[in-house]
C-alpha atoms as a PDB file:
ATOM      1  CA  UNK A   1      95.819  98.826 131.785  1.00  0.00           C
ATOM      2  CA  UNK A   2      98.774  99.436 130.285  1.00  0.00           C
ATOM      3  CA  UNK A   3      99.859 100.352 126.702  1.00  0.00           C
ATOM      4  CA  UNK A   4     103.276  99.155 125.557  1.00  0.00           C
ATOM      5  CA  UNK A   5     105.565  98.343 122.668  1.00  0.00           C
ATOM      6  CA  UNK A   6     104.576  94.849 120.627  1.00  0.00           C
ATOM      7  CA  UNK A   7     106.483  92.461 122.139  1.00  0.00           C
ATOM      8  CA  UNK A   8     107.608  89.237 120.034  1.00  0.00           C
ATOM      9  CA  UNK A   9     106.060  86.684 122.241  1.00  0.00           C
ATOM     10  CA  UNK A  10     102.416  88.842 121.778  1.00  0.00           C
ATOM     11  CA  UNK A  11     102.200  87.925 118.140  1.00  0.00           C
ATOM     12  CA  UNK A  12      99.571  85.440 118.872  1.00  0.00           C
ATOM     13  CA  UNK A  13      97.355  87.474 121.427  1.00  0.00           C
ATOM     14  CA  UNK A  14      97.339  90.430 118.716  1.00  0.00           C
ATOM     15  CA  UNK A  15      95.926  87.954 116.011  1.00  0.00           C
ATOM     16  CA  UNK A  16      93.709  86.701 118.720  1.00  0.00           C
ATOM     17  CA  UNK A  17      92.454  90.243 119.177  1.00  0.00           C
ATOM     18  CA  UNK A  18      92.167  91.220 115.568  1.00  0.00           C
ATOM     19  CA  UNK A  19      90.712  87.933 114.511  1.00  0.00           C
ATOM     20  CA  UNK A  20      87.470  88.733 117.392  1.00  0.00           C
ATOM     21  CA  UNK A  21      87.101  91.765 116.534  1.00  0.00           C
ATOM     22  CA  UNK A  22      86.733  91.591 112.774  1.00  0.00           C
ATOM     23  CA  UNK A  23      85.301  87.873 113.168  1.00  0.00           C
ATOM     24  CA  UNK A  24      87.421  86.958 110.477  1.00  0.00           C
ATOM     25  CA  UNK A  25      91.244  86.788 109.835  1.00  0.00           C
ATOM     26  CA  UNK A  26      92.115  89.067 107.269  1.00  0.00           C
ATOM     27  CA  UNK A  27      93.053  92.045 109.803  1.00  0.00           C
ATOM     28  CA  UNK A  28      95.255  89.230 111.578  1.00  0.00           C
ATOM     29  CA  UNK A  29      96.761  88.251 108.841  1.00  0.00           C
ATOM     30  CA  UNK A  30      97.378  91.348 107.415  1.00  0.00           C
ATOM     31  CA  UNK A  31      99.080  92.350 111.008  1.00  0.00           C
ATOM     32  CA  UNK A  32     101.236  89.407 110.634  1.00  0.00           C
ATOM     33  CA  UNK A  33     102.487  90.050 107.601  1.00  0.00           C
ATOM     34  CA  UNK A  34     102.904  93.885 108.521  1.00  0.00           C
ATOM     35  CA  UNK A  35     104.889  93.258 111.728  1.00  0.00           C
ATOM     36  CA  UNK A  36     107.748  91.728 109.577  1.00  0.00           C
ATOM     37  CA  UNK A  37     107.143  94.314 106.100  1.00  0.00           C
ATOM     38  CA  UNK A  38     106.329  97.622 107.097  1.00  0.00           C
ATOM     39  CA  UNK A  39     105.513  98.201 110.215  1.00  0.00           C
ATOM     40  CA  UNK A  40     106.706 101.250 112.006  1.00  0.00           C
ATOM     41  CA  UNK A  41     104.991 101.257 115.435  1.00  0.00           C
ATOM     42  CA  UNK A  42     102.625  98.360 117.115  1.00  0.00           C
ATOM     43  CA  UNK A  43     101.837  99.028 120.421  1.00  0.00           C
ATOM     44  CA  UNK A  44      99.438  96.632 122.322  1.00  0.00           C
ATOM     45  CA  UNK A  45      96.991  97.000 126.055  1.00  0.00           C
ATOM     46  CA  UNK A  46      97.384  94.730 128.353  1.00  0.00           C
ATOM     47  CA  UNK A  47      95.191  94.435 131.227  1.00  0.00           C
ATOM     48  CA  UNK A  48      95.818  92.257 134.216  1.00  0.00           C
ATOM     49  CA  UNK A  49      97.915  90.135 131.802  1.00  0.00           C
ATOM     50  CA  UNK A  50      96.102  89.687 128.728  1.00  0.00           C
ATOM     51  CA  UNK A  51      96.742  91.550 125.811  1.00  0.00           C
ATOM     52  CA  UNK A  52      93.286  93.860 125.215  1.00  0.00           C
ATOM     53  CA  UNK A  53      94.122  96.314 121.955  1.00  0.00           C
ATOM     54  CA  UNK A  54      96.281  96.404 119.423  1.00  0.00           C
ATOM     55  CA  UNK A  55      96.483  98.985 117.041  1.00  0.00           C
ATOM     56  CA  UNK A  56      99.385  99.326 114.003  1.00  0.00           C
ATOM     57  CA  UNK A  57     101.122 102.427 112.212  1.00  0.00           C
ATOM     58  CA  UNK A  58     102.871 101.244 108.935  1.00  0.00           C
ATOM     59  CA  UNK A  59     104.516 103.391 106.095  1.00  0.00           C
ATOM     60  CA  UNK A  60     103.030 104.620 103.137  1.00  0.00           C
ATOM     61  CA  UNK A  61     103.534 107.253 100.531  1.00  0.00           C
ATOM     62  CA  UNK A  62     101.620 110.008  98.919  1.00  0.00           C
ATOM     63  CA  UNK A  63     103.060 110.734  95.518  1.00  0.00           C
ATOM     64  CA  UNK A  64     106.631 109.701  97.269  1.00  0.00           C
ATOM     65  CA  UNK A  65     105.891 111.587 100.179  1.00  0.00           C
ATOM     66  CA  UNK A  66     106.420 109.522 103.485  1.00  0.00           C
ATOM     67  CA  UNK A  67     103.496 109.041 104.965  1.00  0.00           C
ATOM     68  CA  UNK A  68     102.087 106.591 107.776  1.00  0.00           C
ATOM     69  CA  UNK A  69      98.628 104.587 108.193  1.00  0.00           C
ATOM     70  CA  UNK A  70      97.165 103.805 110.787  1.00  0.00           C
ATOM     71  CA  UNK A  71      95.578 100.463 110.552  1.00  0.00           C
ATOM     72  CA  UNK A  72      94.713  97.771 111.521  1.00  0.00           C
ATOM     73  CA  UNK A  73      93.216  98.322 115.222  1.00  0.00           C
ATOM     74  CA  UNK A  74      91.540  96.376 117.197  1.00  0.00           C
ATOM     75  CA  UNK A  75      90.143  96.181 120.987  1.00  0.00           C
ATOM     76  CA  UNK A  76      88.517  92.595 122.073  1.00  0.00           C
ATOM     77  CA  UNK A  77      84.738  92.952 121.960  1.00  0.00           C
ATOM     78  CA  UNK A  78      84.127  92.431 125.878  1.00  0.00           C
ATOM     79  CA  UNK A  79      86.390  95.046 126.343  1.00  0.00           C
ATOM     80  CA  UNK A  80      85.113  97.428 123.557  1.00  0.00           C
ATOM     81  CA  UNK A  81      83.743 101.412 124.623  1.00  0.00           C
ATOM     82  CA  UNK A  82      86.075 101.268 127.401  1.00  0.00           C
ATOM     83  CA  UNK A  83      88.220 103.670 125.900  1.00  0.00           C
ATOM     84  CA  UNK A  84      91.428 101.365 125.232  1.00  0.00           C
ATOM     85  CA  UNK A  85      91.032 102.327 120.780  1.00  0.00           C
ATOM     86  CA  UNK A  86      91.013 105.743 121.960  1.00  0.00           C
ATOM     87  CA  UNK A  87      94.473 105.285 124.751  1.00  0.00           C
ATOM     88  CA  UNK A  88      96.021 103.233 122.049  1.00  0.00           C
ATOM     89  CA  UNK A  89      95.169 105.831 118.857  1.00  0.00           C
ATOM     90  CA  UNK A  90      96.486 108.893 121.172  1.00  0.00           C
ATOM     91  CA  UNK A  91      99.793 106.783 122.481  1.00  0.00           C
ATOM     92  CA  UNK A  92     100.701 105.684 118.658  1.00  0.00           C
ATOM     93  CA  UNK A  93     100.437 109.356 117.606  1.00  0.00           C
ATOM     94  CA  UNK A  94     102.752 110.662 120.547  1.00  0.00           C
ATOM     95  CA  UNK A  95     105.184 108.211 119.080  1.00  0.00           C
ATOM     96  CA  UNK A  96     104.863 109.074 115.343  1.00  0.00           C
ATOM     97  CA  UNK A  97     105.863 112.559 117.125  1.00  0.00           C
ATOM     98  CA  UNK A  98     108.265 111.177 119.132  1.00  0.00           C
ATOM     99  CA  UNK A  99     109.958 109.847 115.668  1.00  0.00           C
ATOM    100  CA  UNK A 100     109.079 113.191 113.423  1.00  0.00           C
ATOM    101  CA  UNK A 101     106.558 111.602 111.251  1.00  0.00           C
ATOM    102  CA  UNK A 102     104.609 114.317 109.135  1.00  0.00           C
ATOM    103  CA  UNK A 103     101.476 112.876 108.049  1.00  0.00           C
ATOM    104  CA  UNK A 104      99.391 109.970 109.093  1.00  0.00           C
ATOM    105  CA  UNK A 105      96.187 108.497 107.089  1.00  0.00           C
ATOM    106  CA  UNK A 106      93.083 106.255 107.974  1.00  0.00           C
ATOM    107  CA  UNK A 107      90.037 104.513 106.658  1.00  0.00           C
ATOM    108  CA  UNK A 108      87.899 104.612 109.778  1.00  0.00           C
ATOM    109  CA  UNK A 109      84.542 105.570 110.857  1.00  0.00           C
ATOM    110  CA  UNK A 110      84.355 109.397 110.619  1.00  0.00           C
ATOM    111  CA  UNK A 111      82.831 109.864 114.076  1.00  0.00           C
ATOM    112  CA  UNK A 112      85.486 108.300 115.843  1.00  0.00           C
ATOM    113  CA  UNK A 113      88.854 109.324 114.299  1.00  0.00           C
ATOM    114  CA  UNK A 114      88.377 113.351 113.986  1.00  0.00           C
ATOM    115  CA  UNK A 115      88.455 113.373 117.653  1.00  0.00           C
ATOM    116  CA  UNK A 116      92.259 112.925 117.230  1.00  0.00           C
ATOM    117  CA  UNK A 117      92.492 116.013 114.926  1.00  0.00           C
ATOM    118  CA  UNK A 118      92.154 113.795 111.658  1.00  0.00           C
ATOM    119  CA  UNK A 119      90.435 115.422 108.584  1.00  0.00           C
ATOM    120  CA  UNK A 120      88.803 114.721 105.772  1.00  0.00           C
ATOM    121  CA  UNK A 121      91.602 114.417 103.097  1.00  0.00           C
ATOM    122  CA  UNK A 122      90.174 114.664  99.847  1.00  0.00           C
ATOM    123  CA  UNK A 123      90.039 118.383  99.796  1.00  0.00           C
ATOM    124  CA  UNK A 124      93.448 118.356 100.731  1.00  0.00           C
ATOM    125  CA  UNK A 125      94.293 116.240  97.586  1.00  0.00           C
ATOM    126  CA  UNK A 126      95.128 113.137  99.267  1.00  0.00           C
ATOM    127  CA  UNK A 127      93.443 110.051  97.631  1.00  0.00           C
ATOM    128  CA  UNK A 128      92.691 107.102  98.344  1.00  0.00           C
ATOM    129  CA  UNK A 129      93.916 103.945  96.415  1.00  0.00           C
ATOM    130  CA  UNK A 130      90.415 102.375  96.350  1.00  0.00           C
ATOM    131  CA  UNK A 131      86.913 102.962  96.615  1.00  0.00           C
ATOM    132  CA  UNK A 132      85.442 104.230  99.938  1.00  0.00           C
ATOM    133  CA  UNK A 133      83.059 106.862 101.776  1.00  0.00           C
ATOM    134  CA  UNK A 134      84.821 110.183 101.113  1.00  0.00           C
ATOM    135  CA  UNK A 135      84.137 111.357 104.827  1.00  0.00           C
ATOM    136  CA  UNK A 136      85.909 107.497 105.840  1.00  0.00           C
ATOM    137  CA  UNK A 137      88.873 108.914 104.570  1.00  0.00           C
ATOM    138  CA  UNK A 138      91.057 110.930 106.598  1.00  0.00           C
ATOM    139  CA  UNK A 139      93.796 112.824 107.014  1.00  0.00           C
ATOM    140  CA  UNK A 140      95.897 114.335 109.921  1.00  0.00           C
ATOM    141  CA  UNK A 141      99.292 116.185 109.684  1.00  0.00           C
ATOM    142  CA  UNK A 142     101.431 115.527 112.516  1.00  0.00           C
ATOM    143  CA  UNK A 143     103.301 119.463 111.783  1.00  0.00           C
ATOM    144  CA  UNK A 144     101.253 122.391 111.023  1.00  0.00           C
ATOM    145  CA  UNK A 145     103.333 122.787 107.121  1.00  0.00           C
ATOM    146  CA  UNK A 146     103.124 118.700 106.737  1.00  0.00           C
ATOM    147  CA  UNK A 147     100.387 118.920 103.846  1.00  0.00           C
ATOM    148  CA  UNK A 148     101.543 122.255 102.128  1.00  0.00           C
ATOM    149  CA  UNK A 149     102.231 120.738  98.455  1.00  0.00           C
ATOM    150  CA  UNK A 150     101.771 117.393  99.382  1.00  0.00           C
ATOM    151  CA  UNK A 151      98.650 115.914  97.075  1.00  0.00           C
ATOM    152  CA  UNK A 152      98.114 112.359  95.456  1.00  0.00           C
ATOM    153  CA  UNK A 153      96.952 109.191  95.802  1.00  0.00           C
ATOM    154  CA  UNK A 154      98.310 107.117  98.788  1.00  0.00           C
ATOM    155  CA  UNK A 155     100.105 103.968  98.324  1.00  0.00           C
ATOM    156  CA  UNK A 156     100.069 101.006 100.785  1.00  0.00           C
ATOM    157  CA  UNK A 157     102.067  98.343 101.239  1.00  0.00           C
ATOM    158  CA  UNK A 158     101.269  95.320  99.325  1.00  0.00           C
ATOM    159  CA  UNK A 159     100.596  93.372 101.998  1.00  0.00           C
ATOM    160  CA  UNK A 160      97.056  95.524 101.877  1.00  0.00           C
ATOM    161  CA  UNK A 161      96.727  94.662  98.608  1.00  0.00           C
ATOM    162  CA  UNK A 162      92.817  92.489  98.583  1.00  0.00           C
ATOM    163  CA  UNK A 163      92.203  93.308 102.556  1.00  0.00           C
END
């Protein structure tokens, strides 16, 4: 397997991927309109050809702090628990790095994404724009200082908006 940059010619293999794993379109949809809005790194898998994973980093703010999301991802169900969320996740936060982004936020299941070093980030004053599980919500600064002063709620791109 390898993970690589989003190429133009994946666009329908990612939708593919998102729309299996959700078992619905809105995540594919909402990559789609993403890729050409706000996106600032989409990296797929690709295994023996076929393109596996795909997982998406787009801007945000917190208060007009530059921030960065990290959503949608996906892995196809008969390759789920295989590790490929986890190669992806780790290879899109080398290259928020990479590109000196501070802070990154997710919605995710909170048994999964802490293993990355993300936190819960209400008690560090970063909100979410909607309802959700306070321990769903998470935050992970990409510099030791990147939260010091930084609190709010976090604004998405519209293209979230009713996702």
């Amino acid at each position: 397997m390898i993970v690589r940059a989003e190429q133009p010619s994946d666009a329908a293999a990612i939708r593919a991927v998102h729309d299996a794993a959700f078992n619905q379109p809105h995540e594919g949809r909402l990559v789609d309109v993403l890729r050409v809005t706000s996106s600032l790194v989409s990296l797929v898998a690709e295994a023996q050809g076929e393109i596996v994973g795909h997982v998406m980093f787009s801007r945000v703010t917190i208060s007009g702090t530059m921030a960065v999301a990290l959503a949608p991802m996906a892995v196809a169900p008969s390759r789920q628990r295989r590790g490929i969320g986890t190669t992806l996740v780790k290879a899109g936060l080398d290259e928020l790095r990479r590109r000196e982004e501070k802070i990154v936020v997710v919605l995710g299941h909170p048994q999964y994404y802490p293993r990355f070093g993300f936190v819960p980030a209400k008690p560090h004053g970063i909100l979410p724009p909607f309802e959700c599980a306070e321990n769903a919500w998470m935050v992970m600064p990409l510099a030791e200082w990147a939260l010091n002063g930084v609190t709010g709620t976090v604004r998405y791109p519209p293209a979230f908006d009713g996702v």
